[in-house]
PDB file of N, CA and C in Angstrom:
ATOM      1  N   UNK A   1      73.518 211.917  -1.018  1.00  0.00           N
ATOM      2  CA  UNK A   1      72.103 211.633  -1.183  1.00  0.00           C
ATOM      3  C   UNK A   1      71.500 212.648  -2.148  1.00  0.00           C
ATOM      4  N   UNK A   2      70.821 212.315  -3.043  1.00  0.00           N
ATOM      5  CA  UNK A   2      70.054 213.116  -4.207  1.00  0.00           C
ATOM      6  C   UNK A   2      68.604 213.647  -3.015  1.00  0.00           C
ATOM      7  N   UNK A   3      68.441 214.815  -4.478  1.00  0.00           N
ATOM      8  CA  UNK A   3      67.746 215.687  -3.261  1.00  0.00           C
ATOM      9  C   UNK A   3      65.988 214.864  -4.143  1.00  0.00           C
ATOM     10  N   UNK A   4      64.898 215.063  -3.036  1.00  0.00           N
ATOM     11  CA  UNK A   4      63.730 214.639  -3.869  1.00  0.00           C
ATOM     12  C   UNK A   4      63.025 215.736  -4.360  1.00  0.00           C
ATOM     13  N   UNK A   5      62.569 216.187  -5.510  1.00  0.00           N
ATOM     14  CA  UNK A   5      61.693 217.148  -6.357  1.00  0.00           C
ATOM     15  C   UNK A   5      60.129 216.549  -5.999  1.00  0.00           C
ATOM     16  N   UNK A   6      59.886 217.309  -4.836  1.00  0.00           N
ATOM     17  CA  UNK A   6      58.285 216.888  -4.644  1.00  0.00           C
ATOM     18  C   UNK A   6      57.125 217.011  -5.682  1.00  0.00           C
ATOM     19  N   UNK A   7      57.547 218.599  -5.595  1.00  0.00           N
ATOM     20  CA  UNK A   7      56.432 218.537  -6.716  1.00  0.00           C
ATOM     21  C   UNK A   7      56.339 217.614  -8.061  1.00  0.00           C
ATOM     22  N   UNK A   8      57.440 217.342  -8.437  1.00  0.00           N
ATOM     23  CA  UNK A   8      57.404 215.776  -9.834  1.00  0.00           C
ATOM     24  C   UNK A   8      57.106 214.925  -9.285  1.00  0.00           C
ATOM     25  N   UNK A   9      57.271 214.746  -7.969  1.00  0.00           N
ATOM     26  CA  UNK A   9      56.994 213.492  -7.150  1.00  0.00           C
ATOM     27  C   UNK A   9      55.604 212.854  -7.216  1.00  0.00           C
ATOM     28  N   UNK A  10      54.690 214.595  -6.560  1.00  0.00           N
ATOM     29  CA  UNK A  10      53.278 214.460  -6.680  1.00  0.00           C
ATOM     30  C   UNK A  10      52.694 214.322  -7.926  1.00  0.00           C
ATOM     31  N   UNK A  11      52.923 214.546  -9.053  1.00  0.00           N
ATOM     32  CA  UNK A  11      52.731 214.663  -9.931  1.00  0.00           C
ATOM     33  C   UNK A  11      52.873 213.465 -10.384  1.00  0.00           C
ATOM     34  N   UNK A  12      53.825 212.121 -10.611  1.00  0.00           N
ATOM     35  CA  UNK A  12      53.967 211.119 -10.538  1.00  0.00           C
ATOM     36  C   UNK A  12      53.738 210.471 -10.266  1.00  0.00           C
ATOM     37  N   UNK A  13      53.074 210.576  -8.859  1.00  0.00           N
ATOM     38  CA  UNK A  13      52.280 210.137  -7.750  1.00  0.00           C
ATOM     39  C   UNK A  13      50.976 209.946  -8.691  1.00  0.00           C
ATOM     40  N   UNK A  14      50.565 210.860  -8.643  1.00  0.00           N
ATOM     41  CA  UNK A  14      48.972 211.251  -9.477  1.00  0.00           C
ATOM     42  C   UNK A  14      48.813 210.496 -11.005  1.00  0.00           C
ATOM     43  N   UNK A  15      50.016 210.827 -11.614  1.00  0.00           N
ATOM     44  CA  UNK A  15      49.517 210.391 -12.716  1.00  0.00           C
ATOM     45  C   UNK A  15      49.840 208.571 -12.738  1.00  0.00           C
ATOM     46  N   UNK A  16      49.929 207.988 -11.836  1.00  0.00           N
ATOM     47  CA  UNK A  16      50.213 206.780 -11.822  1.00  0.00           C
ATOM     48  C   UNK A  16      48.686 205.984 -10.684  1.00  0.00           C
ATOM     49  N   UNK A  17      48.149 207.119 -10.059  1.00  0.00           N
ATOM     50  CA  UNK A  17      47.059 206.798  -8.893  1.00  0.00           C
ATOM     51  C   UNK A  17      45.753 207.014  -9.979  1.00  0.00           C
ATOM     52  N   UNK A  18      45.788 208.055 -11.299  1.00  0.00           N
ATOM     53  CA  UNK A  18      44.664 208.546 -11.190  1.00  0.00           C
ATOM     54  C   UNK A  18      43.868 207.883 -12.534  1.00  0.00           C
ATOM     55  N   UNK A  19      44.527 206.514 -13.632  1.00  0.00           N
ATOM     56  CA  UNK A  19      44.031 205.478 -14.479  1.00  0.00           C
ATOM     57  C   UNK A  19      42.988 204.710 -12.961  1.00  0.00           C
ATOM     58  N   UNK A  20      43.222 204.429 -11.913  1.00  0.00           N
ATOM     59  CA  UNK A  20      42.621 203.638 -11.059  1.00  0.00           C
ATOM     60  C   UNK A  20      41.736 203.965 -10.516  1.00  0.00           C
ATOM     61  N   UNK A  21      42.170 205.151 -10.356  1.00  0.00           N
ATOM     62  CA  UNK A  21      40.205 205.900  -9.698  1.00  0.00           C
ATOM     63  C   UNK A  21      39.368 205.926 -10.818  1.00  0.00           C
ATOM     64  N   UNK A  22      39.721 206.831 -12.220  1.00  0.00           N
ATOM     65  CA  UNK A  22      38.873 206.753 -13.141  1.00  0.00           C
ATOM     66  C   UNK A  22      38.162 205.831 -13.449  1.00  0.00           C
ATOM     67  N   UNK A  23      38.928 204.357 -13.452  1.00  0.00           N
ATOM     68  CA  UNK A  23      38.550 203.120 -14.442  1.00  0.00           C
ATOM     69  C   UNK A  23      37.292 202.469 -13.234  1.00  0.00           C
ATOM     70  N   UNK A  24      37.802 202.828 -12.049  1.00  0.00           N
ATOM     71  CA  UNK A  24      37.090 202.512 -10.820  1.00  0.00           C
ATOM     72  C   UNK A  24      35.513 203.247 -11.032  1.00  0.00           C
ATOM     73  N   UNK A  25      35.475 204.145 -11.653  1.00  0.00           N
ATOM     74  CA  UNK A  25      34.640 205.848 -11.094  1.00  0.00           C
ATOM     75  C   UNK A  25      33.495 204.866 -12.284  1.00  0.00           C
ATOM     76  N   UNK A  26      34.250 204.962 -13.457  1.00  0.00           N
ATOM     77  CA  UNK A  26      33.163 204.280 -14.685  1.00  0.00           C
ATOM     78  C   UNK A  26      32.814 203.038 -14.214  1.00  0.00           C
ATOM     79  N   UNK A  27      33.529 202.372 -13.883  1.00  0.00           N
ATOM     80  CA  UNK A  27      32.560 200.677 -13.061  1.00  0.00           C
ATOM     81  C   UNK A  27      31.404 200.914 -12.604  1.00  0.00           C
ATOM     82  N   UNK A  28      31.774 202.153 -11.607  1.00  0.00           N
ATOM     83  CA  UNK A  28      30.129 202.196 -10.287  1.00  0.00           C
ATOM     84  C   UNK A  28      29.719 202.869 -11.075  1.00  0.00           C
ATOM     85  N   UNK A  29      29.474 203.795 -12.302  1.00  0.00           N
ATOM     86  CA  UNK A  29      28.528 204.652 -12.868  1.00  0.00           C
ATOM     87  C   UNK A  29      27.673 203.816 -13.859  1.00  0.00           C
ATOM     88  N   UNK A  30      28.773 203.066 -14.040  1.00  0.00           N
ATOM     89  CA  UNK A  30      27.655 201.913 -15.027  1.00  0.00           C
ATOM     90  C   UNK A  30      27.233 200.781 -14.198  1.00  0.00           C
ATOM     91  N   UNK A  31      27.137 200.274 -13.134  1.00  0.00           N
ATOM     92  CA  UNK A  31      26.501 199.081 -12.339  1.00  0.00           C
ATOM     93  C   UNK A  31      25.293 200.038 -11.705  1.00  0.00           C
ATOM     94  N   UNK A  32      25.408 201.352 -11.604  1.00  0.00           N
ATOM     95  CA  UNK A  32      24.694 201.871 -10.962  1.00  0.00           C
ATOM     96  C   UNK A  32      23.497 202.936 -12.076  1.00  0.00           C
ATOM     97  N   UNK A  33      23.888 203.137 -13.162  1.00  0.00           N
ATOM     98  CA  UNK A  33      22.864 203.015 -13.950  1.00  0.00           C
ATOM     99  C   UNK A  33      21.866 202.088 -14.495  1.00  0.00           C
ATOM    100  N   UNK A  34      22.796 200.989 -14.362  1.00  0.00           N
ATOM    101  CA  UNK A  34      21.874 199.661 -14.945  1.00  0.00           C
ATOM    102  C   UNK A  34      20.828 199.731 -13.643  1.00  0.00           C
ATOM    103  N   UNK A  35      20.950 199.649 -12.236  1.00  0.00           N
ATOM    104  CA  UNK A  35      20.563 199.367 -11.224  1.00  0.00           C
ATOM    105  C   UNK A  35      19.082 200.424 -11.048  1.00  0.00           C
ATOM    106  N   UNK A  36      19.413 201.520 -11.480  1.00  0.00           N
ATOM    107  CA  UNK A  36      18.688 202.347 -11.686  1.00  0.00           C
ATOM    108  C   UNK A  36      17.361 202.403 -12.089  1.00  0.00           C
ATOM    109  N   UNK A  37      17.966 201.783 -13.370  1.00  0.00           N
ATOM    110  CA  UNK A  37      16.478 201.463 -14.614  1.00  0.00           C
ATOM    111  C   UNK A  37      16.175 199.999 -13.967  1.00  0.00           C
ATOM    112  N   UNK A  38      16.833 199.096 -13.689  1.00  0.00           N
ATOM    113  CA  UNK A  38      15.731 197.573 -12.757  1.00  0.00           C
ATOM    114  C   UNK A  38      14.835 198.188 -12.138  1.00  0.00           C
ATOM    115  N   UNK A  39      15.284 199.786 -10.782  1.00  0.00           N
ATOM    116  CA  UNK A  39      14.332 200.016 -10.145  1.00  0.00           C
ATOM    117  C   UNK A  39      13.149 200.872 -10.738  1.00  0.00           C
ATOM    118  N   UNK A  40      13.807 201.912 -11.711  1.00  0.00           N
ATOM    119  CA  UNK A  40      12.545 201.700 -12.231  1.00  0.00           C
ATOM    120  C   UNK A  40      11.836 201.146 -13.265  1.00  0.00           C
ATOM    121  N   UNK A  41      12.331 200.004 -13.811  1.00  0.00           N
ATOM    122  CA  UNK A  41      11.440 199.060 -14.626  1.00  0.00           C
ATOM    123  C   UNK A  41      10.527 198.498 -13.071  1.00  0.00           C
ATOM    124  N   UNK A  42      10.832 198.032 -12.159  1.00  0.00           N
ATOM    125  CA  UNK A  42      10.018 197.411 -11.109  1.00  0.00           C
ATOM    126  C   UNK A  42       9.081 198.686 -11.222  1.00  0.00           C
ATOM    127  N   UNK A  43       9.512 199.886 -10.521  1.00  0.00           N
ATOM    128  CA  UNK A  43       8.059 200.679 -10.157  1.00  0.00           C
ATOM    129  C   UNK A  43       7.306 200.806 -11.402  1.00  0.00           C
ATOM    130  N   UNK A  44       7.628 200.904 -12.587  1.00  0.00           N
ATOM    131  CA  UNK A  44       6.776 200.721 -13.687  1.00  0.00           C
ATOM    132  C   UNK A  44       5.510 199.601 -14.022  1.00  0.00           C
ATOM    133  N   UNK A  45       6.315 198.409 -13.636  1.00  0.00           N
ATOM    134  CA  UNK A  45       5.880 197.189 -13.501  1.00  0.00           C
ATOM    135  C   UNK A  45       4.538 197.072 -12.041  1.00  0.00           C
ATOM    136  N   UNK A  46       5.081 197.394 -11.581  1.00  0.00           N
ATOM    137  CA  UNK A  46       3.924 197.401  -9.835  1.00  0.00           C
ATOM    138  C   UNK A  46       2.675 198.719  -9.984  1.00  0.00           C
ATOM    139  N   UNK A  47       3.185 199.651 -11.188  1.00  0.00           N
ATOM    140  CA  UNK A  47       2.366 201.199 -11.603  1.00  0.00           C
ATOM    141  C   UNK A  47       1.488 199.853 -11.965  1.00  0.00           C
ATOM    142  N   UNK A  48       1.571 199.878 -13.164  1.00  0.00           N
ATOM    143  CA  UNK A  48       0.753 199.201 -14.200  1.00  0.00           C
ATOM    144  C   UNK A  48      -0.134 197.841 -13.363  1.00  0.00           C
ATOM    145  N   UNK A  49       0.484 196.800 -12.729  1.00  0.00           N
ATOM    146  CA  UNK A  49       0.255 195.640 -12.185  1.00  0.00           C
ATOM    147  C   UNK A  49      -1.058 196.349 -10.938  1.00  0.00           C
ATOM    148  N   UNK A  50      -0.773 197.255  -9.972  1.00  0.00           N
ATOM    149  CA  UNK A  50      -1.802 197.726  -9.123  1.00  0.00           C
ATOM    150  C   UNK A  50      -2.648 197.906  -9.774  1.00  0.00           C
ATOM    151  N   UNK A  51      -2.547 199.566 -10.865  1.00  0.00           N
ATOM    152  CA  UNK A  51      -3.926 200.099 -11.506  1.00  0.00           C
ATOM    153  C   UNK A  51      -4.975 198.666 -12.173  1.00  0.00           C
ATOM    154  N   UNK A  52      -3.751 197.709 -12.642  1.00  0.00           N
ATOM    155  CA  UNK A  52      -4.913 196.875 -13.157  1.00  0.00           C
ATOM    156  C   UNK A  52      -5.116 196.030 -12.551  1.00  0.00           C
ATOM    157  N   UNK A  53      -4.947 195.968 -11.614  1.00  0.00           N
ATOM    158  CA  UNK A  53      -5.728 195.109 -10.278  1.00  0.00           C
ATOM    159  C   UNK A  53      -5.392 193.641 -10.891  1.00  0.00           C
ATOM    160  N   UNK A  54      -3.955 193.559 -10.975  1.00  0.00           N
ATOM    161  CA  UNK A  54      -3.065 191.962 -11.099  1.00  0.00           C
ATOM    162  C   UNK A  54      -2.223 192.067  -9.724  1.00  0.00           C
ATOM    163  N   UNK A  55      -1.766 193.084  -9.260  1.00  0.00           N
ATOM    164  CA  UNK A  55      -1.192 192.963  -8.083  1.00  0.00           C
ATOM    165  C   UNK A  55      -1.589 193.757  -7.161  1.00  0.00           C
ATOM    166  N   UNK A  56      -1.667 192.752  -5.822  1.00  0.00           N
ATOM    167  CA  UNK A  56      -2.226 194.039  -4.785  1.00  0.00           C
ATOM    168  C   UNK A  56      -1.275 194.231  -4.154  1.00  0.00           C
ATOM    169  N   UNK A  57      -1.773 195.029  -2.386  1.00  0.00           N
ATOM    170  CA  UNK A  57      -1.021 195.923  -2.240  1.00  0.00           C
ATOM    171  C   UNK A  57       0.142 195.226  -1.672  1.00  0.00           C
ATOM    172  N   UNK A  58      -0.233 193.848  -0.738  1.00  0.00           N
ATOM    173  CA  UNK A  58       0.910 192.667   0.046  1.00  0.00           C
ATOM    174  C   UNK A  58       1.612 192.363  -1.498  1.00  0.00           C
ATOM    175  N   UNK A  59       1.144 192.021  -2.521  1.00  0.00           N
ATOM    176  CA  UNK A  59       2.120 191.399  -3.540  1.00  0.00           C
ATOM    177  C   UNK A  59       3.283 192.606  -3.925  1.00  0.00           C
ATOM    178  N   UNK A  60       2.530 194.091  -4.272  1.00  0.00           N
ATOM    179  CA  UNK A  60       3.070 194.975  -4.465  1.00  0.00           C
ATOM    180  C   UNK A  60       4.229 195.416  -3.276  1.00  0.00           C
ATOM    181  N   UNK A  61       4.398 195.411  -2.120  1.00  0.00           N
ATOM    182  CA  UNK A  61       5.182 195.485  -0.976  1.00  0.00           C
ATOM    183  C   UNK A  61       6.577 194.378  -1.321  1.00  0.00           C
ATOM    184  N   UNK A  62       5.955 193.330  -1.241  1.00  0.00           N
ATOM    185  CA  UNK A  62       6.802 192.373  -1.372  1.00  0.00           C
ATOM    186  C   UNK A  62       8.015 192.195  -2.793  1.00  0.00           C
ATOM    187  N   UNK A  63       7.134 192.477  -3.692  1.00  0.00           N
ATOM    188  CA  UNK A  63       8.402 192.904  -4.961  1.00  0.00           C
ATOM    189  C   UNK A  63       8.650 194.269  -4.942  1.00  0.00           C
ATOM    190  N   UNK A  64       8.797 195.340  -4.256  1.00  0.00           N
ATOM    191  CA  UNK A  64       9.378 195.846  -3.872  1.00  0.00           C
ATOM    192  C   UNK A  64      10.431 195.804  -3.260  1.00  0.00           C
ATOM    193  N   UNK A  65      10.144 194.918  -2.134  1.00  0.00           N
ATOM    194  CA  UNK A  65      11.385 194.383  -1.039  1.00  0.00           C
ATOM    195  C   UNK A  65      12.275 193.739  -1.197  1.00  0.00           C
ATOM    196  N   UNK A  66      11.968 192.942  -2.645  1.00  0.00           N
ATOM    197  CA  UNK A  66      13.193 192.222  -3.457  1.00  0.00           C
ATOM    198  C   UNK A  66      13.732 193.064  -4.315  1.00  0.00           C
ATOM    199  N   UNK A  67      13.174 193.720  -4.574  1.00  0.00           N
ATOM    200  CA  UNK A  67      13.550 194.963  -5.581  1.00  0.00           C
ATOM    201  C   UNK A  67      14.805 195.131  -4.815  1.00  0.00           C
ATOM    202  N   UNK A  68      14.268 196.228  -3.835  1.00  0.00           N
ATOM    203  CA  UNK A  68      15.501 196.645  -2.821  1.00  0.00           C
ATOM    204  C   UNK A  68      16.731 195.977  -2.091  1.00  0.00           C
ATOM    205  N   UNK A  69      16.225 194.513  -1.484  1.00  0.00           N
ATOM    206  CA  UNK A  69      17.299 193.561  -1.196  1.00  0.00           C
ATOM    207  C   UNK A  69      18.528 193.464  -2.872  1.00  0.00           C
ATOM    208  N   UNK A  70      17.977 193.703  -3.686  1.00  0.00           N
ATOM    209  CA  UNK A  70      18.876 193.252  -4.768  1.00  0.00           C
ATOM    210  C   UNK A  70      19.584 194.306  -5.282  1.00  0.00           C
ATOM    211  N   UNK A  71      18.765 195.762  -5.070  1.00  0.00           N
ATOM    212  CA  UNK A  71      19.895 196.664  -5.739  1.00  0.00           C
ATOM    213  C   UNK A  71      20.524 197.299  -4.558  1.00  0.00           C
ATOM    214  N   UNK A  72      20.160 196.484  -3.171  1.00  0.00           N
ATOM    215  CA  UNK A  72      21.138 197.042  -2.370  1.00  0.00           C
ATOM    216  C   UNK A  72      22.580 195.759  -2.627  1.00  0.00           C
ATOM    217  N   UNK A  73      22.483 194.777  -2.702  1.00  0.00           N
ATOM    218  CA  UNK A  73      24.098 193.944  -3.242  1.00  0.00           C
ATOM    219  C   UNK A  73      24.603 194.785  -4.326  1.00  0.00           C
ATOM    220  N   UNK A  74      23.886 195.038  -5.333  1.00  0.00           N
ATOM    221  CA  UNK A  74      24.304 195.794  -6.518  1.00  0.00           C
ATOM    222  C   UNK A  74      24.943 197.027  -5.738  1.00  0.00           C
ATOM    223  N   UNK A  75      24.526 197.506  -4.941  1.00  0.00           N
ATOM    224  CA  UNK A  75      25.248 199.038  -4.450  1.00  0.00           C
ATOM    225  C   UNK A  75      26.565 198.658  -4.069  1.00  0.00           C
ATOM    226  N   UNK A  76      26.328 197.541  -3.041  1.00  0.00           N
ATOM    227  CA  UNK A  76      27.509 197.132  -2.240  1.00  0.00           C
ATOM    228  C   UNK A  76      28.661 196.818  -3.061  1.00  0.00           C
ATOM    229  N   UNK A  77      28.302 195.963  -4.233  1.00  0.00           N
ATOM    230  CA  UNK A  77      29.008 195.613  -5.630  1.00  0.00           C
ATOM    231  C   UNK A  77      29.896 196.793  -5.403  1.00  0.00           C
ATOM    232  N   UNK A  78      29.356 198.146  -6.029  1.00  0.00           N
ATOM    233  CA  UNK A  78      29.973 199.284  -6.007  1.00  0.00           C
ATOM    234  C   UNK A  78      30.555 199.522  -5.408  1.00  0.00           C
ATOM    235  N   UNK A  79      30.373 199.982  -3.952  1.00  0.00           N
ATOM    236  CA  UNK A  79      31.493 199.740  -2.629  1.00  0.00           C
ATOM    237  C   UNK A  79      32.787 199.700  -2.733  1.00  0.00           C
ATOM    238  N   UNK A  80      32.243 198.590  -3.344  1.00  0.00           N
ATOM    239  CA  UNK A  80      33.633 197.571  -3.160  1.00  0.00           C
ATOM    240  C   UNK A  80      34.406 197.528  -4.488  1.00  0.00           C
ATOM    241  N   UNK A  81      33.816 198.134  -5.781  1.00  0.00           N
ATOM    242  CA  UNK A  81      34.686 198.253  -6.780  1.00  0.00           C
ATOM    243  C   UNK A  81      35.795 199.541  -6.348  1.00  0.00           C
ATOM    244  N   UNK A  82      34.800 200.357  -5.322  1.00  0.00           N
ATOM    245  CA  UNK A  82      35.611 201.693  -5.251  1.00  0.00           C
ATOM    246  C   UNK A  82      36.920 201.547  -4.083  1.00  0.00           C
ATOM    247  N   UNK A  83      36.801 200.444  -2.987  1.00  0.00           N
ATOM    248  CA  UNK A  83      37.374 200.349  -2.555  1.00  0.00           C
ATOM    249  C   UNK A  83      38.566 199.801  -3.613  1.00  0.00           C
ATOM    250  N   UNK A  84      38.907 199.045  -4.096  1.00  0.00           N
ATOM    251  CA  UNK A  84      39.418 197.770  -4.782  1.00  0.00           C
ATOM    252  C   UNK A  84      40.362 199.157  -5.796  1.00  0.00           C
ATOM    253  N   UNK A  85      39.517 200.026  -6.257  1.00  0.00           N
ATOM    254  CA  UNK A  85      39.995 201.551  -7.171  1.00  0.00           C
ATOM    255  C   UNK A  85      41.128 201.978  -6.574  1.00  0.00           C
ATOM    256  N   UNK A  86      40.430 202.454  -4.961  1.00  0.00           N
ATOM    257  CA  UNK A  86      41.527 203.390  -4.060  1.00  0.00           C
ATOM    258  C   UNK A  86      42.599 202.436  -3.673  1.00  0.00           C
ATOM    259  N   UNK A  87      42.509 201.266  -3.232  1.00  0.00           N
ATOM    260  CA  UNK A  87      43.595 200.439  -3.321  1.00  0.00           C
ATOM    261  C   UNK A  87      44.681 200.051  -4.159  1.00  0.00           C
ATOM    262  N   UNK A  88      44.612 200.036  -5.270  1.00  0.00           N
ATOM    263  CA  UNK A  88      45.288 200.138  -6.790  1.00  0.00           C
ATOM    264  C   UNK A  88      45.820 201.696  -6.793  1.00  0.00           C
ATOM    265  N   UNK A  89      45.325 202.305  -6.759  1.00  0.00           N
ATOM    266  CA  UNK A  89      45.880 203.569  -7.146  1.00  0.00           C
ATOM    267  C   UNK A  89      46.663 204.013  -5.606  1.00  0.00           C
ATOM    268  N   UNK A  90      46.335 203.867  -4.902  1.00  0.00           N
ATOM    269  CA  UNK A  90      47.441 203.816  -3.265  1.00  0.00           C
ATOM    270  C   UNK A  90      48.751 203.036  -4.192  1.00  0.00           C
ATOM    271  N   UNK A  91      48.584 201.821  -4.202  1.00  0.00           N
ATOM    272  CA  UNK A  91      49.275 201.206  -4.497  1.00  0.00           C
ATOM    273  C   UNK A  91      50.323 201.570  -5.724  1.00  0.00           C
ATOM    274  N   UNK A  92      49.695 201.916  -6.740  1.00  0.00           N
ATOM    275  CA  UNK A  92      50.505 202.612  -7.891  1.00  0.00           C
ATOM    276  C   UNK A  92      51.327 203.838  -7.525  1.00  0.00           C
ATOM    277  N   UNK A  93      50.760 204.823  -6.752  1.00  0.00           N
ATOM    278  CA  UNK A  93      51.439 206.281  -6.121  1.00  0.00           C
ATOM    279  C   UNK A  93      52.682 205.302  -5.186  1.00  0.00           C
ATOM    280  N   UNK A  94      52.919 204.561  -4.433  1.00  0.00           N
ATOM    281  CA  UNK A  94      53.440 204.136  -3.444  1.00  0.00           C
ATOM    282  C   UNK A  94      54.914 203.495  -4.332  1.00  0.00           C
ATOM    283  N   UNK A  95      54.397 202.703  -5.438  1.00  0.00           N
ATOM    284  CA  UNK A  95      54.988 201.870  -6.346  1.00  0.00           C
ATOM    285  C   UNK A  95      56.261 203.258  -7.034  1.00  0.00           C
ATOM    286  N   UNK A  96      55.798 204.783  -7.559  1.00  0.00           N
ATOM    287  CA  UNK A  96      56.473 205.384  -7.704  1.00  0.00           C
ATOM    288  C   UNK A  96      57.111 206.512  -6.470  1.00  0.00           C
ATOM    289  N   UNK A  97      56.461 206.478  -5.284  1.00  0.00           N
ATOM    290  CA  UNK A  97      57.213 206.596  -4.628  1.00  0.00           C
ATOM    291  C   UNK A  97      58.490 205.925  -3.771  1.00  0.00           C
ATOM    292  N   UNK A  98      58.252 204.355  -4.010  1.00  0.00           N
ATOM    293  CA  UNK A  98      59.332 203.747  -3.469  1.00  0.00           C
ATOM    294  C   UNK A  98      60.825 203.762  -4.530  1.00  0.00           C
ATOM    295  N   UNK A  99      60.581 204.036  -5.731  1.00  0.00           N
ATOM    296  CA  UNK A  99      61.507 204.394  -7.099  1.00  0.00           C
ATOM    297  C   UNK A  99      61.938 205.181  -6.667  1.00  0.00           C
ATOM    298  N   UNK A 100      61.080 206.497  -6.163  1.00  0.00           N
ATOM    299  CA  UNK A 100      62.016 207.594  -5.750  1.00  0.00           C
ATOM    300  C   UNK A 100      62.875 207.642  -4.994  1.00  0.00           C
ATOM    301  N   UNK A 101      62.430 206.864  -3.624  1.00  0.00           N
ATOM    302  CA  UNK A 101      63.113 207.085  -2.514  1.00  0.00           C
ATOM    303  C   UNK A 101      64.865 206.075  -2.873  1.00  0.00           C
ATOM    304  N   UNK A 102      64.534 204.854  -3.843  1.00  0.00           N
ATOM    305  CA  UNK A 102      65.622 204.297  -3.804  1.00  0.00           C
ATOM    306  C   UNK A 102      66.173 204.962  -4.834  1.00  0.00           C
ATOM    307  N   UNK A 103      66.016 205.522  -5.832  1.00  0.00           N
ATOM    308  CA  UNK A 103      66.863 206.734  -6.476  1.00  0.00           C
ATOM    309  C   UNK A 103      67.610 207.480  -6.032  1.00  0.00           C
ATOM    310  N   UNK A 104      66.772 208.480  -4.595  1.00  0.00           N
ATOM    311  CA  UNK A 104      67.770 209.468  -4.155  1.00  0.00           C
ATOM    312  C   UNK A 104      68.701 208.714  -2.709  1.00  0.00           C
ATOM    313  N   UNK A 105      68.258 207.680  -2.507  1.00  0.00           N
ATOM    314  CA  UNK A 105      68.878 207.137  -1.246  1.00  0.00           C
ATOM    315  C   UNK A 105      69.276 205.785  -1.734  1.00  0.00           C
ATOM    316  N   UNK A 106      69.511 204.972  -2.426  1.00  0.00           N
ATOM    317  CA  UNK A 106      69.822 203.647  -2.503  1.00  0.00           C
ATOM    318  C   UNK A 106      69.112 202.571  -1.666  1.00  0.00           C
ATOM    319  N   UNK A 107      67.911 203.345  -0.980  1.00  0.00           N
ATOM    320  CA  UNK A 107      67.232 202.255  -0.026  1.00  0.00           C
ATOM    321  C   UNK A 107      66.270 201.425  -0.304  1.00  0.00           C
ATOM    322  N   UNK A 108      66.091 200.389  -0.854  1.00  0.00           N
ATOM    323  CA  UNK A 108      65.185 199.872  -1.242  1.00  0.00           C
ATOM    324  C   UNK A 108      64.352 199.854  -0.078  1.00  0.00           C
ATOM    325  N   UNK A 109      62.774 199.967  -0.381  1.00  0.00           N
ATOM    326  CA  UNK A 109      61.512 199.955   0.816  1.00  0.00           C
ATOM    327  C   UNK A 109      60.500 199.265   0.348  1.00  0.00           C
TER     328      UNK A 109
END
């Protein structure tokens, strides 16, 4: 039986896990900037709409509340890109650890 070199291991590990977090990391930074400026284009929009007495305070509440119902899916969006990230990159580390193991052992897993 061949012996396993962990440390190349981890290292292998990583550099095969860590295209998936990154590519993951920039998804939610950009769904979540865009999300950002909607909310505040809305409070901009409800600034302006109150002072000039086009929206009051029930109208103003209420697009708010859609405001929020919507960039909370948008968050969740995120969530779930990051989950979907750590899953791929599990998956990739696992992908070169099962190489290894049937390298030094002939065992396929």
């Amino acid at each position: 039986m061949a012996e396993l070199d962990v440390e190349k291991l981890v290292q292998e590990m990583g550099k095969a896990a860590l295209p998936h977090l990154k590519g993951g990391a920039a998804k939610a930074k950009e769904f979540g900037r865009v999300e950002a400026e909607k909310m505040a284009r809305t409070a901009q929009m409800l600034a302006l709409g109150v002072a000039g007495g086009k929206i009051d305070e029930d109208e103003a509440t209420l697009i708010l509340d859609v405001q929020k119902n919507a960039s909370r899916s948008v968050l969740l969006t995120i969530k779930g890109l990051g989950i979907v990230a750590v899953e791929n990159a599990v998956n990739a580390a696992m992908d070169v650890l099962k190489k290894a193991i049937k390298k030094a052992t002939g065992v396929i897993l």
